[in-house]
Structures are given as C-alpha cells and as structure tokens.
Protein backbone atom coordinates (compact mmCIF):
# COMPACT_ATOMS: atom_id res chain seq x y z
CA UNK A 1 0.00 0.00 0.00
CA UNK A 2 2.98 2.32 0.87
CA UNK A 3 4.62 1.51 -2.46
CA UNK A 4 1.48 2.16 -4.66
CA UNK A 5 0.47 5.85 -2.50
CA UNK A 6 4.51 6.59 -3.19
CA UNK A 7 3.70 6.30 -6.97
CA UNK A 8 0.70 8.21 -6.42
CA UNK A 9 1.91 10.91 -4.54
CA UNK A 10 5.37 10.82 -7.20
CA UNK A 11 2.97 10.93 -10.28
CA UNK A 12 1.06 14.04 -8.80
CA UNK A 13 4.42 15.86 -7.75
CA UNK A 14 5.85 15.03 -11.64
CA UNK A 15 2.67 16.67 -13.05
CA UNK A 16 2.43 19.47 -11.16
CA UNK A 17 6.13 20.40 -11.64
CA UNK A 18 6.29 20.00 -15.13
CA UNK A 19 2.73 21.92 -15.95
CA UNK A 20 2.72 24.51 -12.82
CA UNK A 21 1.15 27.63 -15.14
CA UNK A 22 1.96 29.82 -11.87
CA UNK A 23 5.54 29.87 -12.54
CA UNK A 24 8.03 31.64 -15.42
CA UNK A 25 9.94 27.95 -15.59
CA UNK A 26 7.30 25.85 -16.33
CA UNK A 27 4.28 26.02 -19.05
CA UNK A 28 1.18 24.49 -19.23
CA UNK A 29 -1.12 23.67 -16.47
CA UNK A 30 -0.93 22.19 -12.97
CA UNK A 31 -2.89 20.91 -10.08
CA UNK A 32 -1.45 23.68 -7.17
CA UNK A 33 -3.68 21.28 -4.83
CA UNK A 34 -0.53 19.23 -4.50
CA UNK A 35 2.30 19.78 -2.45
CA UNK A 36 5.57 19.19 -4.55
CA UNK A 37 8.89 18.76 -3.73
CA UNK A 38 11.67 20.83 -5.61
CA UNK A 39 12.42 19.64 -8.60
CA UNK A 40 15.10 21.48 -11.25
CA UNK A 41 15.95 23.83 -8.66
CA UNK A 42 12.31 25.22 -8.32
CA UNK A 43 10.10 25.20 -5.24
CA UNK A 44 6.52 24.87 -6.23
CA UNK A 45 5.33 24.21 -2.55
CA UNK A 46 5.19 28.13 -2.47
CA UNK A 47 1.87 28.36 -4.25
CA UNK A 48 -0.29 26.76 -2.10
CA UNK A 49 0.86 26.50 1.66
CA UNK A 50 -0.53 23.90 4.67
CA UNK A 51 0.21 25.55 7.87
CA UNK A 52 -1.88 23.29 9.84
CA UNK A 53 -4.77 20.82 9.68
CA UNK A 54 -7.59 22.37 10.96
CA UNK A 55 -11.09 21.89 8.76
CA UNK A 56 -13.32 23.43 10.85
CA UNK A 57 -13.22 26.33 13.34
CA UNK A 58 -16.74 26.69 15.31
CA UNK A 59 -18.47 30.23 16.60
CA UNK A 60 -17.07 29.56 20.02
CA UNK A 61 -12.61 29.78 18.08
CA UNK A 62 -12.59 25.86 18.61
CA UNK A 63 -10.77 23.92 16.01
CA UNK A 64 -11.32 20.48 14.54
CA UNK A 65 -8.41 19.25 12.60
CA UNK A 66 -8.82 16.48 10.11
CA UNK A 67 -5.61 13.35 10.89
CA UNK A 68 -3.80 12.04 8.20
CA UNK A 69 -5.21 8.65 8.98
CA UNK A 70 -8.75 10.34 8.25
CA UNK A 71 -10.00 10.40 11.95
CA UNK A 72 -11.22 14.00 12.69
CA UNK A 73 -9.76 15.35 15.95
CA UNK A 74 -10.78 18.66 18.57
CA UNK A 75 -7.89 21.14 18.84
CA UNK A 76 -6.89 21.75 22.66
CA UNK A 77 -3.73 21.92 24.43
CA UNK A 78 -3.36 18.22 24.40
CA UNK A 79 -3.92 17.38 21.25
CA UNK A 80 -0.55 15.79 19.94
CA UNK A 81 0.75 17.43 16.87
CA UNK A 82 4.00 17.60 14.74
CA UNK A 83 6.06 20.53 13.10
CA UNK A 84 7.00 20.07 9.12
CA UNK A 85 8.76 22.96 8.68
CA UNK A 86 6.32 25.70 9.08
CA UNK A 87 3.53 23.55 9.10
CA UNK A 88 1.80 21.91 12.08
CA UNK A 89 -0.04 18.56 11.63
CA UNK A 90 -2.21 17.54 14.45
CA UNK A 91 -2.70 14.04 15.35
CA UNK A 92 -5.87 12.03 16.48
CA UNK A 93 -3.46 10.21 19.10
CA UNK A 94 0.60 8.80 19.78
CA UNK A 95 0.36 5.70 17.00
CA UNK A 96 -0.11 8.89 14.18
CA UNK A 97 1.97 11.16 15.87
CA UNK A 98 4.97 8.58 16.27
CA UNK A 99 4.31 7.66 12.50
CA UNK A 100 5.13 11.38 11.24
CA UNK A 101 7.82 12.02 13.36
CA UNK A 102 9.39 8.61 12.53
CA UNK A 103 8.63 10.01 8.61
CA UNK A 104 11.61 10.78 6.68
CA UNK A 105 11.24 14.64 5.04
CA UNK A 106 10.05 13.15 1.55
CA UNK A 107 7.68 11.33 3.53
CA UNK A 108 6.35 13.92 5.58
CA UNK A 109 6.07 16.09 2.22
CA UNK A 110 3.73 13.05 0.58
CA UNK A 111 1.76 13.06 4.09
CA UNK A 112 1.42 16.67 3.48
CA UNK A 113 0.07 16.14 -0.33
CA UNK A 114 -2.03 12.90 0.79
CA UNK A 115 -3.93 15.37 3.47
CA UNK A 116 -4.64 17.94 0.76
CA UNK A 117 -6.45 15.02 -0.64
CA UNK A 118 -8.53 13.89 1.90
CA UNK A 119 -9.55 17.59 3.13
CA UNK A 120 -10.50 18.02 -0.55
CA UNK A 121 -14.11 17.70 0.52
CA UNK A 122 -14.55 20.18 3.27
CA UNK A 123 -15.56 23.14 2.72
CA UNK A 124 -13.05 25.56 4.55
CA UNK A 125 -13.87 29.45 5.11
CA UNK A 126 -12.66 31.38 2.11
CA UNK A 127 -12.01 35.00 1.21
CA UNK A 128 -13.89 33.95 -2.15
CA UNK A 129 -17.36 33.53 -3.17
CA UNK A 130 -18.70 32.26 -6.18
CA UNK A 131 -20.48 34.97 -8.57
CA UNK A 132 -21.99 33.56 -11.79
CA UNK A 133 -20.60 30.45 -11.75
CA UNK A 134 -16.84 31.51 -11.19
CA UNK A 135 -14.94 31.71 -7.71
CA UNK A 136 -13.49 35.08 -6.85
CA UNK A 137 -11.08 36.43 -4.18
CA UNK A 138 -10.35 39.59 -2.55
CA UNK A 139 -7.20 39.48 -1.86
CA UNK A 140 -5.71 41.23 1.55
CA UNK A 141 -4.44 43.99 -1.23
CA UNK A 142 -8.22 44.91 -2.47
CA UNK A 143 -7.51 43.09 -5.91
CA UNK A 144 -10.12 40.62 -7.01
CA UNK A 145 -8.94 37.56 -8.44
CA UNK A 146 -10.89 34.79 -9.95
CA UNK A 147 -9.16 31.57 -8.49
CA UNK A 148 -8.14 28.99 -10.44
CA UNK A 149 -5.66 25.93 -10.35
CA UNK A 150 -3.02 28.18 -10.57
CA UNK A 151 -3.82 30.57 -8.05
CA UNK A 152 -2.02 30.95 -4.59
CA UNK A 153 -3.36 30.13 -1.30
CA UNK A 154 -2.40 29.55 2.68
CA UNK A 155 -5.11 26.53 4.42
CA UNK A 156 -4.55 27.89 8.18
CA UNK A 157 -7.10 27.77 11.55
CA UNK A 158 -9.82 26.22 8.79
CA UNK A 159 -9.58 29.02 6.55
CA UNK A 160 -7.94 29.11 3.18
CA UNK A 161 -6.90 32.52 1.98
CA UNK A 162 -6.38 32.93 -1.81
CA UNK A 163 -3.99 35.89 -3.02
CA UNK A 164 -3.41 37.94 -6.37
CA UNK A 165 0.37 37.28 -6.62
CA UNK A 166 3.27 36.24 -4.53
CA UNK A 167 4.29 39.65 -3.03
CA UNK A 168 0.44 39.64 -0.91
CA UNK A 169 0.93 35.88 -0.01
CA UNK A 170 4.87 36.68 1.33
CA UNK A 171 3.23 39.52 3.10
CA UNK A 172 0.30 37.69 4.68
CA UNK A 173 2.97 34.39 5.69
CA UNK A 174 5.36 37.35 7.32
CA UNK A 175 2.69 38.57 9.95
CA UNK A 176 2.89 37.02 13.04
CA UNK A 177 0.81 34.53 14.06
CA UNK A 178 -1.24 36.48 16.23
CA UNK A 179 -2.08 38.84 13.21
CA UNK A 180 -2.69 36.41 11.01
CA UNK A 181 -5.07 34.55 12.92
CA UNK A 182 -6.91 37.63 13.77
CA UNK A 183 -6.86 38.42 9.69
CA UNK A 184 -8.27 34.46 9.68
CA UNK A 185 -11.28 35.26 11.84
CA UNK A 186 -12.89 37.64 10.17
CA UNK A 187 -13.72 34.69 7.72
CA UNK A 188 -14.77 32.31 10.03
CA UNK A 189 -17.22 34.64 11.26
CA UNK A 190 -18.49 35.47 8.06
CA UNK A 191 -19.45 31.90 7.30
C-alpha cells in the first residue's frame, strides 16, 4: 500500500512540476492542490501553503483538525501534533503522531500532499465567493482575483486565503501569528 500511495503521490508531484502555469519555468497547467517537492531547482510548494490541519473552526474559536489517517480530531492543548517545517499537523493520538515524526522529510512532504487530498471535501472558510458560476477572491491587497488551479493560497485555523500574486501571499505568511489569525477570523465569522 505504501509503495502504490509513493507512486501516487510521485505521479502528482511530476505533473504538477512539469505543468505549474503559476511559474516563469514551467508552461502548461498544474494541479497547485498538490504539495511538490523541488524539482530542477524550483520550489513549487510556495503556491499553495498547509500551515496546519484544521477543517473546521466553530463560533465559540474551537478547532477540529482532520488526521492524516482520516480520523477528525478537537484542537486543545493536548492534542498531539508535529512541526514540518512551518507547518503543524495535528494528530488524532501517539500511533499517528509517532508515525510522522518517525517520517523521513520526503515522507512527511507526501503526508502533506495525501492530506490535501482527503480535506479536498470540506468546505473551509474562504475569502472567495462564487459569482456567476466563477470563484473570486479579494485578496488582503483589495484586488479581485478569480481563483483557479493556478492561483495561490495559505489553508490555516480552517480558513484558506487565496492571493493575487506572490508579493500579498509573502506579506500575509510574514505577519505574526497572532495577526494572522486575527486576519483568519474575520472569515470564520463570516461563514
């Protein structure tokens, strides 16, 4: 099962680096869903960005992140979790926490891409909405965008934030938490 999710996961990456539309090395079209590893030199993790798991975020601020292992899980302080670089998996318990931390860094990146998969169904708050049949943005900036495969995004505190171009999104990842999370809110109390 390993081996044939590792050709999965590989196949996606391959794609999505060789048709990422978001980027002047690459032509074509890609799946930005995906987390990829660098390949050639080029990073195309940077387009869309997991900071943690959380799906859900009720009216009372409490979180529900969604496992890799698929078990849904409420955020507290003793929920277990793990750090992949920036990002912050939670865990429904020690067997998936020891798993990711026992995870070699191209594993952990596949975990990462895997969960982007399985999330694909909820719907997280947005700072789009769809208007005659197409899905637009506001970015932080003011600018509308109409989102697309291509088009960048954070998934943080249940929320995923789309953005008109990379200088808004490097802006938006160099708040501080704090800030950010307050940014975050406004959209989970809009939903």
């Amino acid at each position: 099962m390993k081996i044939f999710v590792s050709i999965i996961i590989t196949a996606l990456v391959s794609i999505s680096a060789y048709a990422c539309g978001s980027c002047t090395t690459h032509a074509s079209h890609a799946n930005t869903k995906t987390v990829a590893t660098p390949i050639g030199g080029h990073d195309h993790a940077a387009h869309n960005i997991l900071l943690d798991n959380i799906v859900k975020t009720n009216s009372d601020g409490n979180h529900t992140a969604l496992c890799g292992c698929g078990m849904e899980v409420s955020v507290n302080d003793l929920t277990l979790s793990s750090k992949i670089e920036k990002t912050t998996l939670y865990t429904c318990g020690k067997g998936c926490a020891d798993q990711v931390s026992a995870a070699s860094d191209k594993e952990k990146m596949e975990l990462m891409a895997m969960w982007k998969t399985i999330a694909a169904p909820y719907v997280l708050a947005s700072n789009s909405v769809t208007t005659d049949g197409k899905q637009v943005a506001t970015c932080d900036c003011g600018m509308k965008v109409t989102v697309g495969e291509h088009t960048r995004s954070t998934i943080e505190n249940g929320v995923q934030l789309y953005f008109c171009g990379e200088g808004c999104q490097n802006m938006v990842m160099n708040m501080s938490d704090k800030d950010r999370s307050a940014m975050q809110a406004k959209f989970t109390e809009s939903n």
